[in-house]
Protein backbone atom coordinates (compact mmCIF):
# COMPACT_ATOMS: atom_id res chain seq x y z
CA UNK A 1 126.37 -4.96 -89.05
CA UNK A 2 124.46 -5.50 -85.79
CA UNK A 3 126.34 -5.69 -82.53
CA UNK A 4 125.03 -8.24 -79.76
CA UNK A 5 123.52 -6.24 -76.96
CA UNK A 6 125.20 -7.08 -73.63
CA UNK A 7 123.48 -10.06 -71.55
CA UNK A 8 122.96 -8.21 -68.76
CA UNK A 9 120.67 -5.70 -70.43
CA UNK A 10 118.90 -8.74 -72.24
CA UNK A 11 118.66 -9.79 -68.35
CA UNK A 12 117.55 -6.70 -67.31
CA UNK A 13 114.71 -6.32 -69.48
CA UNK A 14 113.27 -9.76 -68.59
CA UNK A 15 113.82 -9.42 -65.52
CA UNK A 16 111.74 -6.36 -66.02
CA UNK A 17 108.96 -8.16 -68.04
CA UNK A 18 108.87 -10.68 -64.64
CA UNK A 19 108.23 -7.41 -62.29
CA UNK A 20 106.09 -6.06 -64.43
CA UNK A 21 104.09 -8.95 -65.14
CA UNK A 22 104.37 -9.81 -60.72
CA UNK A 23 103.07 -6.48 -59.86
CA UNK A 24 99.05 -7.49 -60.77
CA UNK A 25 99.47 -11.25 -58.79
CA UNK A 26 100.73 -8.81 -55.84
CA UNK A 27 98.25 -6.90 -55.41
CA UNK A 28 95.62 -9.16 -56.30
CA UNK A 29 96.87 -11.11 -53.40
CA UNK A 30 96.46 -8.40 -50.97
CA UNK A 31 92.71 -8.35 -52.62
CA UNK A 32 92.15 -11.54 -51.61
CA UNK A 33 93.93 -11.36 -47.94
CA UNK A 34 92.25 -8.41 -47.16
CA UNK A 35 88.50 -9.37 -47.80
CA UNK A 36 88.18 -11.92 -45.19
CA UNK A 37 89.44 -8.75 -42.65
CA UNK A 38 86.44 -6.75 -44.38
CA UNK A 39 83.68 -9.64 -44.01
CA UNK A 40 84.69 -10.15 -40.01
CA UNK A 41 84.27 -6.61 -39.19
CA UNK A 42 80.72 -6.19 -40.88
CA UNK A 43 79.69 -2.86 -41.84
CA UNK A 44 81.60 0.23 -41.87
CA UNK A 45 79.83 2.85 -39.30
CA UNK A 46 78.36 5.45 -39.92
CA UNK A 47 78.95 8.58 -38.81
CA UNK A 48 76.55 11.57 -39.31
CA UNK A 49 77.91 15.50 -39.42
CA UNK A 50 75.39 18.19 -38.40
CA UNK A 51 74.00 20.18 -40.70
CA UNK A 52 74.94 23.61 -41.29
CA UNK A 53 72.18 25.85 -40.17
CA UNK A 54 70.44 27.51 -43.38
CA UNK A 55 69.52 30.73 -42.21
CA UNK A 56 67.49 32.32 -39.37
CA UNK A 57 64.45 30.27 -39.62
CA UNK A 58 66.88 27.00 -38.73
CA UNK A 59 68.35 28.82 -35.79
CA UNK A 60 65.32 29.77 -33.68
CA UNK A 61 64.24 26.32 -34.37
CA UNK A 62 67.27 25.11 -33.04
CA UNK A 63 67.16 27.58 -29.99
CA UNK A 64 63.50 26.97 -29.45
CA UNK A 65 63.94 23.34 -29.01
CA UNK A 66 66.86 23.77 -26.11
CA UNK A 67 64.47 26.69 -24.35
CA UNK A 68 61.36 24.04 -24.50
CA UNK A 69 63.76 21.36 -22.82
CA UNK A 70 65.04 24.03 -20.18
CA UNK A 71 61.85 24.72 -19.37
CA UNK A 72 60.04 21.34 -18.85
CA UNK A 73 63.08 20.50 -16.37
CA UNK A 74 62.56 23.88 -14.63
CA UNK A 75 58.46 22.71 -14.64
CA UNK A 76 59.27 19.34 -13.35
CA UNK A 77 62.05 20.79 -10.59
CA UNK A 78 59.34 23.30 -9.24
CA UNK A 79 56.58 20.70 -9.06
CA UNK A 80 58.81 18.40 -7.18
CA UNK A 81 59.72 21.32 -4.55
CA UNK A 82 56.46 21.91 -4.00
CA UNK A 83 54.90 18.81 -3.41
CA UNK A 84 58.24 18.51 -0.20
CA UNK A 85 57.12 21.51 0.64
CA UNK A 86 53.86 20.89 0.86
CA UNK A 87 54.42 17.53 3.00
CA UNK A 88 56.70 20.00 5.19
CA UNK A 89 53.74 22.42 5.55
CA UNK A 90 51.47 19.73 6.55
CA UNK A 91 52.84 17.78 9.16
CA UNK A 92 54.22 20.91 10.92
CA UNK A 93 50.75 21.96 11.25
CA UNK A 94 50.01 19.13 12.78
CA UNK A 95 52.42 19.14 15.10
CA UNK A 96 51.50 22.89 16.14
CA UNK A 97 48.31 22.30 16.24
CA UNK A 98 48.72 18.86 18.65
CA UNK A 99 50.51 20.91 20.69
CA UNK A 100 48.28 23.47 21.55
CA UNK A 101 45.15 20.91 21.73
CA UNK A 102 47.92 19.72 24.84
CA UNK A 103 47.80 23.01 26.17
CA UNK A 104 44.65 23.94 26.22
CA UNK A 105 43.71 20.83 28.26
CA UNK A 106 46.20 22.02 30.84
CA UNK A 107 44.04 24.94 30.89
CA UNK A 108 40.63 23.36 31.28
CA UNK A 109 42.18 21.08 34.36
CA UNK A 110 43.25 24.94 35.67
CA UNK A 111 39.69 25.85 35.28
CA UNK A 112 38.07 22.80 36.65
CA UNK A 113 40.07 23.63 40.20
CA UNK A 114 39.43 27.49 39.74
CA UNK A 115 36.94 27.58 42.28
CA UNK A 116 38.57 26.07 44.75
CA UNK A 117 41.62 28.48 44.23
CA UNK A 118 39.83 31.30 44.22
CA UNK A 119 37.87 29.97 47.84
CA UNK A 120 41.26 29.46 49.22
CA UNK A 121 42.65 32.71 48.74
CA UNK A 122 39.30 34.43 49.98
CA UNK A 123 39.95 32.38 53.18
CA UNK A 124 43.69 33.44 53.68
CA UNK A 125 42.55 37.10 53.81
CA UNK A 126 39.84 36.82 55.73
CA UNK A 127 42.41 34.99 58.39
CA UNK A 128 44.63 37.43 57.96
CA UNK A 129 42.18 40.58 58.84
CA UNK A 130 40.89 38.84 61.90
CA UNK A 131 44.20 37.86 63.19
CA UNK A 132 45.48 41.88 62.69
CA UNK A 133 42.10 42.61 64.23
CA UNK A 134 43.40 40.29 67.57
CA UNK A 135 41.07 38.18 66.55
CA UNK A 136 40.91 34.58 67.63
CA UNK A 137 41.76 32.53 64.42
CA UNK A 138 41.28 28.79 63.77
CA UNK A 139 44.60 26.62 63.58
CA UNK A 140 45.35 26.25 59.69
CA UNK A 141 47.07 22.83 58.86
CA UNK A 142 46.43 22.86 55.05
CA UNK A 143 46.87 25.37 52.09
CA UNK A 144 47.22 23.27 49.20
CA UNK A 145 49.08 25.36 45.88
CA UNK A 146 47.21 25.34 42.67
CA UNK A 147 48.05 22.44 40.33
CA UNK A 148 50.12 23.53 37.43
CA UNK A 149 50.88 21.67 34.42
CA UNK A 150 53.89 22.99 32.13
CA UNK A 151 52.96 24.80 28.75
CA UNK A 152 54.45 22.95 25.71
CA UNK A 153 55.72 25.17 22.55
CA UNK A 154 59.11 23.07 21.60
CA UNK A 155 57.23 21.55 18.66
CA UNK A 156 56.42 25.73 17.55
CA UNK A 157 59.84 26.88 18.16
CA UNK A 158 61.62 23.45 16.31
CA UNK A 159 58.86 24.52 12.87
CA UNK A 160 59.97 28.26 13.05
CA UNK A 161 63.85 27.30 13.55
CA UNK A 162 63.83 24.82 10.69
CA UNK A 163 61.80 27.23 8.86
CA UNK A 164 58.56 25.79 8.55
CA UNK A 165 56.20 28.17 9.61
CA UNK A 166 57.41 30.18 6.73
CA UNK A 167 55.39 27.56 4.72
CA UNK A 168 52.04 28.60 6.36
CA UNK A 169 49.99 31.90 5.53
CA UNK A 170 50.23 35.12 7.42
CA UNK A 171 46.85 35.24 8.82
CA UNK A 172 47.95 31.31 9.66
CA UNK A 173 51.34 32.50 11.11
CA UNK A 174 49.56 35.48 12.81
CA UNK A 175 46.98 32.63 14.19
CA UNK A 176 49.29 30.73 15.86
CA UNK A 177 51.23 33.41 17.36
CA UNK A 178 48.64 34.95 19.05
CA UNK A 179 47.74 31.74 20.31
CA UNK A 180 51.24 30.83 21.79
CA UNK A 181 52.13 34.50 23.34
CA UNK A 182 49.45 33.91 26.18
CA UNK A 183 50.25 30.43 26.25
CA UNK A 184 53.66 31.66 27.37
CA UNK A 185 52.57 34.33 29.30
CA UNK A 186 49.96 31.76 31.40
CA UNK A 187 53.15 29.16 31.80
CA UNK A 188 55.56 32.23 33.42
CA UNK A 189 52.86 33.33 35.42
CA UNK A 190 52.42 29.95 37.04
CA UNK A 191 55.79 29.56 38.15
CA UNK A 192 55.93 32.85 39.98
CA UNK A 193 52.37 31.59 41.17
CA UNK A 194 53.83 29.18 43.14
CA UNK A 195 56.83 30.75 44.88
CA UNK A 196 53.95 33.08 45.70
CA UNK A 197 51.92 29.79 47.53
CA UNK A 198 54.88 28.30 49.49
CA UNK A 199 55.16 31.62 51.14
CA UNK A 200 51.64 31.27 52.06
CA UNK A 201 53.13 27.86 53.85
CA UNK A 202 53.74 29.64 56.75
CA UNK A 203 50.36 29.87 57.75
CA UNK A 204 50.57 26.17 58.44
CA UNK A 205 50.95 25.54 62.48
CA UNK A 206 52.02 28.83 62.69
CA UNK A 207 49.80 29.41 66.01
CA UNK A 208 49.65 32.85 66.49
CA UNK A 209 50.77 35.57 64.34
CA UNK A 210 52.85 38.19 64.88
CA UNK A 211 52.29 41.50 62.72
CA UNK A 212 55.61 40.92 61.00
CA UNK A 213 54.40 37.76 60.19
CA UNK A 214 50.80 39.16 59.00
CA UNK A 215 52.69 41.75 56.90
CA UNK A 216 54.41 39.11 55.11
CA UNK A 217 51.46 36.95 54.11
CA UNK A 218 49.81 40.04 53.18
CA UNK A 219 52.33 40.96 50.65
CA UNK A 220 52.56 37.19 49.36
CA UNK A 221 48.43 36.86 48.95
CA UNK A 222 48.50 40.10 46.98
CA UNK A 223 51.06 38.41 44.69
CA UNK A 224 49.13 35.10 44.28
CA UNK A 225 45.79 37.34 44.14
CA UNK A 226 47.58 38.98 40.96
CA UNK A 227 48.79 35.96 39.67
CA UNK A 228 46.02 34.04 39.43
CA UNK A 229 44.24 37.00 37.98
CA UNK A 230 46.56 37.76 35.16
CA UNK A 231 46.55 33.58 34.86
CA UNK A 232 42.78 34.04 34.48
CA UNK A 233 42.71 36.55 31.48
CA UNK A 234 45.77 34.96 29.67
CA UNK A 235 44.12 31.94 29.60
CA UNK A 236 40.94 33.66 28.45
CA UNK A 237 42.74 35.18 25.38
CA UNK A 238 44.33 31.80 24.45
CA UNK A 239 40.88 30.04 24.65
CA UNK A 240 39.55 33.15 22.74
CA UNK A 241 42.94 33.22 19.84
CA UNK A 242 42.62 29.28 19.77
CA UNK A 243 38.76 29.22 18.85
CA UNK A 244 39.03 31.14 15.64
CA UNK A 245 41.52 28.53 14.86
CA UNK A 246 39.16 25.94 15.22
CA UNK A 247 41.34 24.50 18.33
CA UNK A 248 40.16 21.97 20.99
CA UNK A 249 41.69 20.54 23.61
CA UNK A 250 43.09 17.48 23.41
CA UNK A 251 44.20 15.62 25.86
CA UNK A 252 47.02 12.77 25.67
CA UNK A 253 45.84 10.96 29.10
CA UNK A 254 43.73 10.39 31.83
CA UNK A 255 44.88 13.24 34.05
CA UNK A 256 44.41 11.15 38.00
CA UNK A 257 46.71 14.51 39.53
CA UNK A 258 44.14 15.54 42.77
CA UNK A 259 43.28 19.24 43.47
CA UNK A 260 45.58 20.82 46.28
CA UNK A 261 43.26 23.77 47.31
CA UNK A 262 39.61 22.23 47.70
CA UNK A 263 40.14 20.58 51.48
CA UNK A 264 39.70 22.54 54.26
CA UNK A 265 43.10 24.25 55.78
CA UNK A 266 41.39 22.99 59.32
CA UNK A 267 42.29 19.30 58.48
CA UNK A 268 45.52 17.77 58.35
CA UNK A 269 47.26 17.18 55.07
CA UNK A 270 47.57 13.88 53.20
CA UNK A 271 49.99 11.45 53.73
CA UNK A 272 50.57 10.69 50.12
CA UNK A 273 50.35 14.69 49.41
CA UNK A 274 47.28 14.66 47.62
CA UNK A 275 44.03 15.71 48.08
CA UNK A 276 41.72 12.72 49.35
CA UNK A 277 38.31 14.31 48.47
CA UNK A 278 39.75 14.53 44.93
CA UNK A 279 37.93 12.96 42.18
CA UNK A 280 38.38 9.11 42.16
CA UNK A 281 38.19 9.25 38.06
CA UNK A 282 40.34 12.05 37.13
CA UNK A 283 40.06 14.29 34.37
CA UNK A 284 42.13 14.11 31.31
CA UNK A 285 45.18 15.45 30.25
């Protein structure tokens, strides 16, 4: 005798069968929504792991290929420094050596009026002895002073303070040095040199002289008598120092400054200040 199973379980069990047979359309739906999502991205990416390094051979190939790069960067860093420093080298050269083609045309002007200077001195003592002698002596109403121009090293000391001159050789370094200490010397001097001169002033309508008077104009020639000496061998050595340089002078203008000390101290002084037997065309400075 069979009993009738209850209708819920004959429910359940279809509605089983109806999952059951759902399950495949469900997912074959989410197939079919999910490809268009696939086909608008394209391609997957790739992504590639690095390889595990297989024993000692692999490493120093590894390591010799990051040493090779440091290097070439190093190479290329160092080539770069030198070629600034080489532009650095350069135009401070040519700025030193500009400078002291300036000043040794200051000293050939000195040179061209040396003659007169010396003259002039030569004729203060000689007034001087015959005046302490009682002498008569001639009325002096011009003395002149030598003409100085300045000596330039600011474009020497702005390459050593920015550290230029480092750039150049020692026997270069030495060079220039050598040139520029009686460069230095010759511009000191010169000053001094003409404090030296406007005591000599007071030979100028001084009438006659007292031996006070004659004492102090002694003292001041035998200054100016040193200076111009020690002006004559500095500039001698920088002449000398500058030559084995392969210096010249150089100058930057016409140089139309007259010479102080070649007219007679018996004729009365210039108007404008300046020598009028000077030469018309000037020399160059």
């Amino acid at each position: 005798m069979h009993r009738a199973l209850p209708s819920s379980w004959a429910g359940g069990s279809a509605g089983s069968e109806a999952a059951e047979g759902a399950l495949p359309a469900r997912k074959a739906d989410a197939t079919t929504d999910a490809a268009p999502a696939t086909e608008s991205s394209g391609d997957p990416m790739e992504i590639h792991k690095p390889h595990p390094i297989h024993g000692w051979r692999g490493f120093l190939k590894e390591l010799g290929t990051i040493v090779l790069g440091i290097l070439i960067a190093l190479s290329l860093e160092q080539m770069v420094e030198a070629g600034r420093e080489a532009r650095e080298s350069r135009e401070a050269r040519e700025d030193v050596r500009s400078e002291i083609g300036v000043d040794l045309a200051v000293l050939d002007w000195r040179r061209a009026e040396q003659g007169c200077i010396d003259r002039r001195l030569q004729e203060i003592e000689t007034l001087l002895e015959a005046a302490a002698a009682g002498k008569p002596t001639p009325p002096v109403r011009w003395i002149g002073r030598p003409t100085s121009g300045p000596m330039f090293t600011f474009r020497f000391e702005a390459a050593m303070q920015a550290g230029r001159t480092s750039l150049f050789s020692s026997d270069e370094q030495a060079g220039y040095a050598a040139v520029y200490f009686p460069l230095s010397r010759t511009d000191q001097t010169s000053q001094s040199e003409q404090v030296s001169w406007a005591h000599l002033q007071g030979l100028v309508g001084a009438g006659r002289l007292t031996p006070e008077m004659i004492l102090n104009l002694r003292q001041a020639l035998a200054e100016a008598k040193f200076e111009n000496y020690q002006i004559k061998l500095t500039a001698m050595r920088a002449r000398e120092d500058a030559g084995r340089l392969r210096l010249v002078a150089t100058p930057r203008q016409p140089n139309r400054a007259r010479r102080f000390t070649c007219a007679p101290m018996t004729r009365p002084p210039p108007a404008d200040g300046y020598e009028p037997d000077a030469h018309p065309e000037g020399d160059r400075l």
